[in-house]
C-alpha atoms as a PDB file:
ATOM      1  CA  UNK A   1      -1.488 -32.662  11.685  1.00  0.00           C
ATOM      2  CA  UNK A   2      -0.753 -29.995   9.270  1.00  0.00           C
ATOM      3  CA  UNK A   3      -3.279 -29.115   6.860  1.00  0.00           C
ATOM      4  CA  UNK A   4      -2.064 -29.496   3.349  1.00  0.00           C
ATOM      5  CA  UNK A   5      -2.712 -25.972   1.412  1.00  0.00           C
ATOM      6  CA  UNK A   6      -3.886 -26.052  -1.689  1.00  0.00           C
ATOM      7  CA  UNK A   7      -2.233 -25.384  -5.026  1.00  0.00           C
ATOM      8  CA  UNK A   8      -3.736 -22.057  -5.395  1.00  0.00           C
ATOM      9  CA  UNK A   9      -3.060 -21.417  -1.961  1.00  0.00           C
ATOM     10  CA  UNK A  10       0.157 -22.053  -2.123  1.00  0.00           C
ATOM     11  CA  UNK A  11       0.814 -19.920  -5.517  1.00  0.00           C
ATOM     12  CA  UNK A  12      -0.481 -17.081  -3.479  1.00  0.00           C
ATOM     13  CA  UNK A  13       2.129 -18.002  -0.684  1.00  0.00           C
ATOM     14  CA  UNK A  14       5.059 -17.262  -3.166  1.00  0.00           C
ATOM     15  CA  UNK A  15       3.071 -14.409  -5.071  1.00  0.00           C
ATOM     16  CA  UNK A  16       3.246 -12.149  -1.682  1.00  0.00           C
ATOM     17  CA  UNK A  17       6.624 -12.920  -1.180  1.00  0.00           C
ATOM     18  CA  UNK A  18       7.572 -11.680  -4.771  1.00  0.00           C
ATOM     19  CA  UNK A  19       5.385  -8.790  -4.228  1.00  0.00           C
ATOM     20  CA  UNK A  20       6.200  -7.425  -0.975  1.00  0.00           C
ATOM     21  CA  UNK A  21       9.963  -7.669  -2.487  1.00  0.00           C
ATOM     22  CA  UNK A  22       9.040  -5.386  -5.277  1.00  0.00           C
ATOM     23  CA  UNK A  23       7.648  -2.921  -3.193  1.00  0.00           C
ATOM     24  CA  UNK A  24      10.553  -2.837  -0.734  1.00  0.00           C
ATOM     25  CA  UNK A  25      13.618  -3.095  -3.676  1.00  0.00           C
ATOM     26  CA  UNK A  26      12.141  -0.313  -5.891  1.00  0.00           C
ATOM     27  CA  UNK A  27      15.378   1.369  -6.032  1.00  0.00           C
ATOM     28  CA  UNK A  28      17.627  -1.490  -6.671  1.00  0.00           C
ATOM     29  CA  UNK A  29      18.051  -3.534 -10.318  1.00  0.00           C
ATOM     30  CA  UNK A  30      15.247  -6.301 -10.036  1.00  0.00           C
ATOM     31  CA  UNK A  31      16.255  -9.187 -11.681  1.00  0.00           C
ATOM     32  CA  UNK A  32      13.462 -11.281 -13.030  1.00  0.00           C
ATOM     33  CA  UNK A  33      15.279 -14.729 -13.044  1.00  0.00           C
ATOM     34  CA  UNK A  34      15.745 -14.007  -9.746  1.00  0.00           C
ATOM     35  CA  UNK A  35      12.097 -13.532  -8.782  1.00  0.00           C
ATOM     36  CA  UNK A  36      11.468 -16.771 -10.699  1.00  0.00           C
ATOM     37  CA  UNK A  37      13.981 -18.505  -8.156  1.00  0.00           C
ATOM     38  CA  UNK A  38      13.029 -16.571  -5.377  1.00  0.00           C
ATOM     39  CA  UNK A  39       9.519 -17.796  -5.867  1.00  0.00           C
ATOM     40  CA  UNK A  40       9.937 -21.578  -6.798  1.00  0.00           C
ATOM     41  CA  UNK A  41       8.267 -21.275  -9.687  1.00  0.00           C
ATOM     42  CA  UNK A  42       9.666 -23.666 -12.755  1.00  0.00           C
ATOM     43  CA  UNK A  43      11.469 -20.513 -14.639  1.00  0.00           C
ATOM     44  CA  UNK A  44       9.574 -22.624 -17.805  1.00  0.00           C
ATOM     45  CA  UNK A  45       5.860 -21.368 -16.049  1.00  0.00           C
ATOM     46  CA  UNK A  46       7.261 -18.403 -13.768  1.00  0.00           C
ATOM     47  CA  UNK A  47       5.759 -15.129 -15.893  1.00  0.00           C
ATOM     48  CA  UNK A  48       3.049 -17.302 -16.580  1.00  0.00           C
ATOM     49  CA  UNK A  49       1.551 -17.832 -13.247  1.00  0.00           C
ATOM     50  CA  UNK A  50       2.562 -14.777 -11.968  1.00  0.00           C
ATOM     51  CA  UNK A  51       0.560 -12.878 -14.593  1.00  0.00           C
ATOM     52  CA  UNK A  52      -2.292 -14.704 -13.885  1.00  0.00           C
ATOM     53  CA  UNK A  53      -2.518 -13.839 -10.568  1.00  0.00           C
ATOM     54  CA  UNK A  54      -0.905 -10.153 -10.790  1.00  0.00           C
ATOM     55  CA  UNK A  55      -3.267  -9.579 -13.842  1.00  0.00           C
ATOM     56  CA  UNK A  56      -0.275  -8.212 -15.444  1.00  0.00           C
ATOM     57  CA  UNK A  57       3.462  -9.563 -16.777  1.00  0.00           C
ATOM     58  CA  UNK A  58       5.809  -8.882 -13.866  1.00  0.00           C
ATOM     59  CA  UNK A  59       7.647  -6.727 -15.829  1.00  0.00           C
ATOM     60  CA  UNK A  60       5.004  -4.285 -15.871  1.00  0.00           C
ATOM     61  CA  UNK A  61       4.162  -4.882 -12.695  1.00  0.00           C
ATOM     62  CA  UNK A  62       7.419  -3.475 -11.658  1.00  0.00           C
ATOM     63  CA  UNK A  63       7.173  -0.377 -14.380  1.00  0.00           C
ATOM     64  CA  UNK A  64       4.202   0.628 -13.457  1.00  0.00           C
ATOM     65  CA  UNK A  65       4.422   0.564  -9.846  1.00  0.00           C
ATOM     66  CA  UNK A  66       7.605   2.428 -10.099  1.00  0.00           C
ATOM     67  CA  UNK A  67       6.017   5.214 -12.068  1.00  0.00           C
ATOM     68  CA  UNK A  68       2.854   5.470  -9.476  1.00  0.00           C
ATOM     69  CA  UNK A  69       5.590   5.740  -6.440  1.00  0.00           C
ATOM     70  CA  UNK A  70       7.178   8.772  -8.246  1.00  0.00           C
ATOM     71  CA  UNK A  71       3.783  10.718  -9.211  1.00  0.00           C
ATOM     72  CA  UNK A  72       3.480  10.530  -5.716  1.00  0.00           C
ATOM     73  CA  UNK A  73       6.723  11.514  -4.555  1.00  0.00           C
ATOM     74  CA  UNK A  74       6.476  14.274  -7.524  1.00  0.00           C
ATOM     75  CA  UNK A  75       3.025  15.916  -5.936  1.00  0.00           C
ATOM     76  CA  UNK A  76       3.669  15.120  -2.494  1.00  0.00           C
ATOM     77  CA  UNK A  77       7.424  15.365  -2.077  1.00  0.00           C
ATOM     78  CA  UNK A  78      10.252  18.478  -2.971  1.00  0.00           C
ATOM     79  CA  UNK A  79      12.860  15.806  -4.034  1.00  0.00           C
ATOM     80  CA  UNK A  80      14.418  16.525  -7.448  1.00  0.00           C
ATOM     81  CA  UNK A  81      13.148  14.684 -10.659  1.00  0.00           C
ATOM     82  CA  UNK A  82      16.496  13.403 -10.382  1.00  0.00           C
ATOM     83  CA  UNK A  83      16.259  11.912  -6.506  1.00  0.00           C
ATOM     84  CA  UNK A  84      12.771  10.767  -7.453  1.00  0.00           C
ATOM     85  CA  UNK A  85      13.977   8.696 -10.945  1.00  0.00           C
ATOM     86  CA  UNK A  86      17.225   6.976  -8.633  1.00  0.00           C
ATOM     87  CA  UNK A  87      14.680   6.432  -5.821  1.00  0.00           C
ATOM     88  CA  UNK A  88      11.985   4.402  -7.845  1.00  0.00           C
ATOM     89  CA  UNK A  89      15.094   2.232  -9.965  1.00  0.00           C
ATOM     90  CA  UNK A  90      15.827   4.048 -12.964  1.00  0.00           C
ATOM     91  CA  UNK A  91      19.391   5.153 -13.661  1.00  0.00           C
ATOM     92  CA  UNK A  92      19.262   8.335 -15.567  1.00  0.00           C
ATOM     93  CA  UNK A  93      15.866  11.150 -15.339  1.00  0.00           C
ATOM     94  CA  UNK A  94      15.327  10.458 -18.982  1.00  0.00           C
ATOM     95  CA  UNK A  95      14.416   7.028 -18.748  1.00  0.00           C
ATOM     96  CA  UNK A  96      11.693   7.880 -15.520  1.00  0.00           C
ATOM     97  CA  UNK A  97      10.592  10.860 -18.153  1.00  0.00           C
ATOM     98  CA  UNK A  98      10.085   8.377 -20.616  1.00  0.00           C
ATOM     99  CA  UNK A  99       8.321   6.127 -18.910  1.00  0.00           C
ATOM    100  CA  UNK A 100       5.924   8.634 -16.787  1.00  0.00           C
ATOM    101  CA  UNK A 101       4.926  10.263 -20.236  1.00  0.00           C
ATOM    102  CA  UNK A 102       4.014   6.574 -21.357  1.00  0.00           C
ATOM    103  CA  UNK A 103       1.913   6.654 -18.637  1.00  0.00           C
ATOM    104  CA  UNK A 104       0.343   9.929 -18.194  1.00  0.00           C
ATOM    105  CA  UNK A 105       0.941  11.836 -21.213  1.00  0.00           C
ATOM    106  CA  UNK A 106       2.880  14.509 -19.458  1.00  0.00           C
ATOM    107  CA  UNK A 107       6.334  15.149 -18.256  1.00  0.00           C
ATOM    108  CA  UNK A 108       7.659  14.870 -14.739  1.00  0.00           C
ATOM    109  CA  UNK A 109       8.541  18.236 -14.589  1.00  0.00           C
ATOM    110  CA  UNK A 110       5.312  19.520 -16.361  1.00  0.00           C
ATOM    111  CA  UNK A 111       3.252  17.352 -13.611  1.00  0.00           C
ATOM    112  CA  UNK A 112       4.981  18.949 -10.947  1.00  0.00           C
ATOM    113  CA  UNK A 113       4.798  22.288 -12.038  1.00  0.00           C
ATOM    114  CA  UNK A 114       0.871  22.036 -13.254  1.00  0.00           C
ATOM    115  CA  UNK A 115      -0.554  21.885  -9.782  1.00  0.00           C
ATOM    116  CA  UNK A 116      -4.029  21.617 -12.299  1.00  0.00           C
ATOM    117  CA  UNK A 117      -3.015  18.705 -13.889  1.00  0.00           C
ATOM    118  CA  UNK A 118      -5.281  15.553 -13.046  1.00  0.00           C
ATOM    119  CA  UNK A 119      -3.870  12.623 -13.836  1.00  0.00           C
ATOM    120  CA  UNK A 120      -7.055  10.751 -13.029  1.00  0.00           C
ATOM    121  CA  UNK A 121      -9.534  12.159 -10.579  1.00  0.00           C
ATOM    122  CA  UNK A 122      -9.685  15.680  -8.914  1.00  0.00           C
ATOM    123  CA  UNK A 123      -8.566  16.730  -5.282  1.00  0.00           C
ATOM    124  CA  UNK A 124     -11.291  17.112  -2.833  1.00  0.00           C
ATOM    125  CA  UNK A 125      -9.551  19.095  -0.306  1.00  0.00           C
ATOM    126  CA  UNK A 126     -12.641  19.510   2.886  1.00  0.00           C
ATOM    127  CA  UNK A 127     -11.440  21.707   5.650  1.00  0.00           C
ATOM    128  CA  UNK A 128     -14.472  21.266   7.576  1.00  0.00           C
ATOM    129  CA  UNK A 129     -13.313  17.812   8.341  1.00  0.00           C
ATOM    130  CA  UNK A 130     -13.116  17.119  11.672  1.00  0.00           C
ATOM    131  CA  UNK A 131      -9.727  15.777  12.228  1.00  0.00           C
ATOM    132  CA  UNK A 132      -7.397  15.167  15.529  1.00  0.00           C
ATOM    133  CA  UNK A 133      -3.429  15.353  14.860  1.00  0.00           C
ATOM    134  CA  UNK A 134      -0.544  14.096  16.764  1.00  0.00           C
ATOM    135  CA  UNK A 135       2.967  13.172  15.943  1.00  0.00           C
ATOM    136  CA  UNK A 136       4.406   9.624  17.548  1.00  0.00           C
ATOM    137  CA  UNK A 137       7.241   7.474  17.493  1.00  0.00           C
ATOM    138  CA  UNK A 138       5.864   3.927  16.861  1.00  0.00           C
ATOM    139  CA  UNK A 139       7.498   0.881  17.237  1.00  0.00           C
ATOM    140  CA  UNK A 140       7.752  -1.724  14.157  1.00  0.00           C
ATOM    141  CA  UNK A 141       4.382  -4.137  14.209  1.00  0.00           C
ATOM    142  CA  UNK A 142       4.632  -7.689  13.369  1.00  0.00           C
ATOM    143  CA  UNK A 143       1.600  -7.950  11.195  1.00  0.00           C
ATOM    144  CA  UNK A 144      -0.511 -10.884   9.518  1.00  0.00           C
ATOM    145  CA  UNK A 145      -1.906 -10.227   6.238  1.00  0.00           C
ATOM    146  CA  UNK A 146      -4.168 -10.599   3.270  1.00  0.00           C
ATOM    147  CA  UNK A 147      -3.665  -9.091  -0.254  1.00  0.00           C
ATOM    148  CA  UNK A 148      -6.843  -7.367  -1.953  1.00  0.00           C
ATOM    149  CA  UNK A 149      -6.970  -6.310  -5.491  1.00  0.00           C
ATOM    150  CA  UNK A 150      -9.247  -3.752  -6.842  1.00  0.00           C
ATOM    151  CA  UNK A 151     -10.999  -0.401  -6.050  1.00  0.00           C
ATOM    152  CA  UNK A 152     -10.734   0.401  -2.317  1.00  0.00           C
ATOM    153  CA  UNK A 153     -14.639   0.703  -1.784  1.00  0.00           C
ATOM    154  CA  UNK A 154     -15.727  -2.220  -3.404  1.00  0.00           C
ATOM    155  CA  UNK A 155     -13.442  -4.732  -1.666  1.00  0.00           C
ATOM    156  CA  UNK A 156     -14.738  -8.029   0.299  1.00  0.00           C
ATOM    157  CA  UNK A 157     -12.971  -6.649   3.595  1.00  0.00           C
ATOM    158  CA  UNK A 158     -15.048  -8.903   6.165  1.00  0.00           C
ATOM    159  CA  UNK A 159     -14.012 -11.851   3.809  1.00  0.00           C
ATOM    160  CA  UNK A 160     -10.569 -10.621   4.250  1.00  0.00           C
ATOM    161  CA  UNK A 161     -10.728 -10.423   8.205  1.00  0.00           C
ATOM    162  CA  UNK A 162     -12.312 -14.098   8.326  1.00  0.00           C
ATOM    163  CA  UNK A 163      -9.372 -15.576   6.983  1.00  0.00           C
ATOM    164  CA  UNK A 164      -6.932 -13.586   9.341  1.00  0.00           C
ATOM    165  CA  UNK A 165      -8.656 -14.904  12.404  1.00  0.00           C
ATOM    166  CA  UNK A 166      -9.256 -18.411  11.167  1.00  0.00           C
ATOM    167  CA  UNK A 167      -5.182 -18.555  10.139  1.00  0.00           C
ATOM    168  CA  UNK A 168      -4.849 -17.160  14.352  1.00  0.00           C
ATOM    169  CA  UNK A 169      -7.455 -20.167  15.572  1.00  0.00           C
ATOM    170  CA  UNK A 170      -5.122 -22.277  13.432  1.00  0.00           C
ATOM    171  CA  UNK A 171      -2.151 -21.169  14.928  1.00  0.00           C
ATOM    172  CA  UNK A 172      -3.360 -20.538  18.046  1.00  0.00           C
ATOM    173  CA  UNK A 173      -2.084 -16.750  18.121  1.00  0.00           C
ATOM    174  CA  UNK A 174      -4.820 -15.580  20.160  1.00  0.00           C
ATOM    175  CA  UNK A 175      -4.079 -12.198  22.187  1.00  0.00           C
ATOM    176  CA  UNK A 176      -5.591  -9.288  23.860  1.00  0.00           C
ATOM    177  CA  UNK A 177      -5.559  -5.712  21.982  1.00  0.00           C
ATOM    178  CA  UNK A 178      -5.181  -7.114  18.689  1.00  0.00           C
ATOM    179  CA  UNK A 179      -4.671  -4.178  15.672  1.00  0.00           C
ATOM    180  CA  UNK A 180      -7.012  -3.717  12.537  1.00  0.00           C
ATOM    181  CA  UNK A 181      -5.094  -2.112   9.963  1.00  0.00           C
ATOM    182  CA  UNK A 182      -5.104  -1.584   6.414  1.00  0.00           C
ATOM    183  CA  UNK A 183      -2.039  -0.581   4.248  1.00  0.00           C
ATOM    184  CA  UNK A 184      -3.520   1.220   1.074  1.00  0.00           C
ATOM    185  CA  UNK A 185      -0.021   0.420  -1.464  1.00  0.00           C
ATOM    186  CA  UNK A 186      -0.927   3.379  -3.962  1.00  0.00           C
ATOM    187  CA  UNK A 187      -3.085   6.147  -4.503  1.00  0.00           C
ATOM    188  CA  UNK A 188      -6.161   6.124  -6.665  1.00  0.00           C
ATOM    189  CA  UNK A 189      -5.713   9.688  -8.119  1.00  0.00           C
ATOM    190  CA  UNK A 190      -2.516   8.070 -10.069  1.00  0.00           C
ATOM    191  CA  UNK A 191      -3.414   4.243 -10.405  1.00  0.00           C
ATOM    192  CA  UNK A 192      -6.576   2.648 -12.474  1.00  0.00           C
ATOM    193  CA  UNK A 193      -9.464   1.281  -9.775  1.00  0.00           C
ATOM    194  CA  UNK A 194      -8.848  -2.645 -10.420  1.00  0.00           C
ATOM    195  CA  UNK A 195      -4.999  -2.511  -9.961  1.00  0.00           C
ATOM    196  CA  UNK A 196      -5.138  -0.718  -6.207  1.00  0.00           C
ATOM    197  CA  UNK A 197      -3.586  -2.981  -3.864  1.00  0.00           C
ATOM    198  CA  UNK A 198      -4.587  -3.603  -0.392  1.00  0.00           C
ATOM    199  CA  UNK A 199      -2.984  -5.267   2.398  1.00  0.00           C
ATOM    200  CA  UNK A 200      -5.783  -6.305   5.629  1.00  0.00           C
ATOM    201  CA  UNK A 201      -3.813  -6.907   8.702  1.00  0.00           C
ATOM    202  CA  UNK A 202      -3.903  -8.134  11.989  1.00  0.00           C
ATOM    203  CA  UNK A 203      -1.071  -6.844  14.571  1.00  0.00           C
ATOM    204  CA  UNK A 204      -0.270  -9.592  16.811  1.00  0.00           C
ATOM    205  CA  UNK A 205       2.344  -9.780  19.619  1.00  0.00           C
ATOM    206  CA  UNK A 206       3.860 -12.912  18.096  1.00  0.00           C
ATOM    207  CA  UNK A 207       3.249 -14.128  14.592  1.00  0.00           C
ATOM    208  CA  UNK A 208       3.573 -17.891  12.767  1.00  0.00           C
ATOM    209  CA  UNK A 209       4.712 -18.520   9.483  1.00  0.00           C
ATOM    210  CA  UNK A 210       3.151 -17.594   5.989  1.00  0.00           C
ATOM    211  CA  UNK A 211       0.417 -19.792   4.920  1.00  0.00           C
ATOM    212  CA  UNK A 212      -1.414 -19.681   1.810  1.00  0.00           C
ATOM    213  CA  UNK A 213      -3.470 -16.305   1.319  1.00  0.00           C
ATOM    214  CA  UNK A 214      -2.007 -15.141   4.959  1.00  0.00           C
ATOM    215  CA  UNK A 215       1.429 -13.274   4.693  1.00  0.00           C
ATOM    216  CA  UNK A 216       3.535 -11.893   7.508  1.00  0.00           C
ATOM    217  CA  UNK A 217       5.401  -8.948   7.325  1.00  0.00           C
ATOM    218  CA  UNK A 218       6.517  -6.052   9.832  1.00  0.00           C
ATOM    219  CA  UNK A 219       5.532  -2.306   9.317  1.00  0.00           C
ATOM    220  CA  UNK A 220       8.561  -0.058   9.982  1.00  0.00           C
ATOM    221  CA  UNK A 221       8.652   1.965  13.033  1.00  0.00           C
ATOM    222  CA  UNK A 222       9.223   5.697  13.261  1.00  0.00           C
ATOM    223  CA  UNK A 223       8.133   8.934  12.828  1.00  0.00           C
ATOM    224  CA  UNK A 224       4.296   9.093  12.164  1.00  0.00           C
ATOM    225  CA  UNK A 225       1.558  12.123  11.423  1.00  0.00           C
ATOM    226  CA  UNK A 226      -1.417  10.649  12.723  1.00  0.00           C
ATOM    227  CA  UNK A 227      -4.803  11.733  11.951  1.00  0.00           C
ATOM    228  CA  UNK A 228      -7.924  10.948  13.948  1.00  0.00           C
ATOM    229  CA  UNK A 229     -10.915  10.734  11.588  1.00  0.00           C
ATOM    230  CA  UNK A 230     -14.453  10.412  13.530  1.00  0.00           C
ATOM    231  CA  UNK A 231     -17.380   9.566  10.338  1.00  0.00           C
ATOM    232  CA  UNK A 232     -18.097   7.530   7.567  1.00  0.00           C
ATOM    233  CA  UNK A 233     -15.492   5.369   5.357  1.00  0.00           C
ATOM    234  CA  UNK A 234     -16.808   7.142   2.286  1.00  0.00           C
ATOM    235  CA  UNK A 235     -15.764  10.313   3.256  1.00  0.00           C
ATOM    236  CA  UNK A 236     -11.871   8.922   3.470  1.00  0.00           C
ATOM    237  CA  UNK A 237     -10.849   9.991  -0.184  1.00  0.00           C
ATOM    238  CA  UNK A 238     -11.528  13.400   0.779  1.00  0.00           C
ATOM    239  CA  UNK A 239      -9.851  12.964   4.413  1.00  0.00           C
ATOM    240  CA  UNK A 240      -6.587  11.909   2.585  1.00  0.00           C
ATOM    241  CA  UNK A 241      -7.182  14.442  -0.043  1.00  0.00           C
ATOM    242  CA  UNK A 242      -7.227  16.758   2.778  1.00  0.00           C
ATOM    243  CA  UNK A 243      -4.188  15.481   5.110  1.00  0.00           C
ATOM    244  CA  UNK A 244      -2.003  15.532   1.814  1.00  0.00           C
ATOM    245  CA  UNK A 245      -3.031  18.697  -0.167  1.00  0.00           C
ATOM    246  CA  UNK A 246      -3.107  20.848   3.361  1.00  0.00           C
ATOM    247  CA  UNK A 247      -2.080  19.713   6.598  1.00  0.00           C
ATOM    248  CA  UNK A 248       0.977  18.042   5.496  1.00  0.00           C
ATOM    249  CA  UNK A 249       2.732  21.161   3.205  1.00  0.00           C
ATOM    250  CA  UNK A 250       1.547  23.607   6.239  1.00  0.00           C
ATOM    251  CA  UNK A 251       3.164  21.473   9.155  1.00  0.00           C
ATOM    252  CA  UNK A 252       5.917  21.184   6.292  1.00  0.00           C
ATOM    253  CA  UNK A 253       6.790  17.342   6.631  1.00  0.00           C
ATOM    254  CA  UNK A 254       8.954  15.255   4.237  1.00  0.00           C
ATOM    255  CA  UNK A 255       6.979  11.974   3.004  1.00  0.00           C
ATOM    256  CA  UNK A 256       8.457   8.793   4.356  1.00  0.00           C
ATOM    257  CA  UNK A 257       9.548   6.357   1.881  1.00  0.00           C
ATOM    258  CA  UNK A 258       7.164   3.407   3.215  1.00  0.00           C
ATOM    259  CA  UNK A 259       3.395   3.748   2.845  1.00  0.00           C
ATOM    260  CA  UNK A 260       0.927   4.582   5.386  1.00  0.00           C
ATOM    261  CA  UNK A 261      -2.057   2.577   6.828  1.00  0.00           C
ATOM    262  CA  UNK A 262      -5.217   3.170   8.538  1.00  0.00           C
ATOM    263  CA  UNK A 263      -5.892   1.902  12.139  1.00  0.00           C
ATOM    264  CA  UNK A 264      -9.950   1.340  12.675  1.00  0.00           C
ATOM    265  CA  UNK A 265     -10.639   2.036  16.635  1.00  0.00           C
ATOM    266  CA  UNK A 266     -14.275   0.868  16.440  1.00  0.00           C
ATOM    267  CA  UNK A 267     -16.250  -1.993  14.266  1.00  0.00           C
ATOM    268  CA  UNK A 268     -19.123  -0.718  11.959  1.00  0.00           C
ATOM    269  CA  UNK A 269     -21.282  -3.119  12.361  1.00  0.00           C
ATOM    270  CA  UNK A 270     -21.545  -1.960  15.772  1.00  0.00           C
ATOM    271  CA  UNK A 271     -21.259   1.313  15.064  1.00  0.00           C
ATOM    272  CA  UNK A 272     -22.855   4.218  13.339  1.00  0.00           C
ATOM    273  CA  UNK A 273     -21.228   5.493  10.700  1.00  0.00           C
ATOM    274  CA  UNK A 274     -20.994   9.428  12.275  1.00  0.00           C
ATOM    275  CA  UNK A 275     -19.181   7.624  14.967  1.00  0.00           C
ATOM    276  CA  UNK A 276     -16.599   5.307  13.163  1.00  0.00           C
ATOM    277  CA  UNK A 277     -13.036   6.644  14.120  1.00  0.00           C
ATOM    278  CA  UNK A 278     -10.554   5.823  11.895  1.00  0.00           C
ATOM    279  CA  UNK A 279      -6.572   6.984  12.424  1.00  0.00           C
ATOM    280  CA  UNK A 280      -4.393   7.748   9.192  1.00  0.00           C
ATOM    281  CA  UNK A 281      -0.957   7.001  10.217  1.00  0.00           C
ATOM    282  CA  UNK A 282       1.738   8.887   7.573  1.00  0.00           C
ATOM    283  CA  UNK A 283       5.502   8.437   7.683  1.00  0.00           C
ATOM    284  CA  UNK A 284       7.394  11.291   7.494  1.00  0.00           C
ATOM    285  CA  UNK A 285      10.643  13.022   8.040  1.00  0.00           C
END
């Protein structure tokens, strides 16, 4: 017999679904009322729940994560202001100009051109990092997942995991050569510590439904920069720091439009932490 999920279980259930359409409709008009139907949610309690659990109205949700996506693609990216303002859903560069200075108190154009310009913490680029490239062609994984909220280091990761592998006893989706990833959805230099969003995942050959706190999604397959990183997880920020301040302008890649994710080859509590290798996996053009 099924197990019945429970309420908040099941408001999670329709909050990733709303979510992971967000991220992937950036560019189109995003019509709340239809979020509120997409979700089954009474349109009466719709921004209501959803801003309890986002910690945020969806509204701003949707601003804000379209102004993070273009301070990215504005440091990391040679598309036009322009390209970058139709790209994250606004119609004219004035309204993405008005919106970014809201934000970060500065001007598109002036953050692109002020290569000293912080918007929140400085780059820590390490050369002496011992890092392993290669460029592949990967396929599209089907992925389970769980959503984490809050600064990257001070999530409850092994929490995370557990549910993933009690959803595949569940579903009996047991498998040799199972994945560990994590997609990181923005970057902390541009977006305050308790709004980063995480997604844990689990690549399995075959995947079941979404249930409760476990979504399913697929990555996109393509073109990848991958980076093999052998040390400790604290020294990431500066490995990505790193990949995207040097190795990625000298090998002169474009930035994909879908986010990365890390790939973890060993387990640290087996593991010491000079020997944890850890692959970065970029899209790019």
């Amino acid at each position: 017999m099924e197990q019945k999920l429970t309420t908040k279980e099941e408001y999670l259930k329709r909050i990733n679904v709303i979510v992971e359409y967000i991220n992937n409709h950036l560019d189109e008009n995003i019509d709340l009322g239809m979020l509120a139907e997409m979700s089954g949610f009474s349109p009466w309690h719709f921004h209501r729940i959803v801003r309890a659990f986002l910690g945020e109205p969806v509204g701003a949700f949707i601003t804000r994560v379209r102004v993070e996506t273009a301070a990215r693609l504005l440091r990391y990216s040679d598309l036009s202001v322009q390209d970058i303002a139709y790209r994250v859903g606004y119609d004219v560069p004035s309204s993405l100009s008005k919106s970014f200075k809201q934000f970060y108190g500065i001007s598109p154009n002036g953050y692109r051109n002020n290569k000293n310009y912080s918007i929140m913490k400085p780059v820590e680029v390490r050369p002496d990092l011992k890092l392993e490239f290669e460029e592949q062609v990967l396929a599209p994984k089907q992925v389970i997942y769980v959503w984490l909220t809050g600064a990257y280091n001070q999530l409850d990761y092994c929490a995370a995991w557990q549910k993933l592998w009690n959803y595949v006893r569940e579903e009996n989706l047991f498998a040799p050569d199972v994945e560990f990833l994590c997609v990181y959805h923005d970057d902390p230099k541009v977006t305050e510590q308790d709004k980063l969003r995480t997604s844990v995942c689990l690549v399995l050959p075959r995947v079941g439904k979404p249930k409760g706190e476990v979504g399913v999604k697929e990555i996109p397959g393509g073109k990848y920069a991958i980076f093999r990183y052998q040390g400790p997880y604290e020294n990431l920020h500066a490995v990505y720091d790193t990949i995207y301040a040097k190795w990625i302008p000298e090998k002169g890649y474009k930035l994909g439009d879908t986010p990365g994710f890390e790939k973890y080859l060993n387990h640290p509590d087996h593991t010491a932490p000079e020997n944890l290798v850890t692959e970065i996996c970029i899209p790019v053009q």
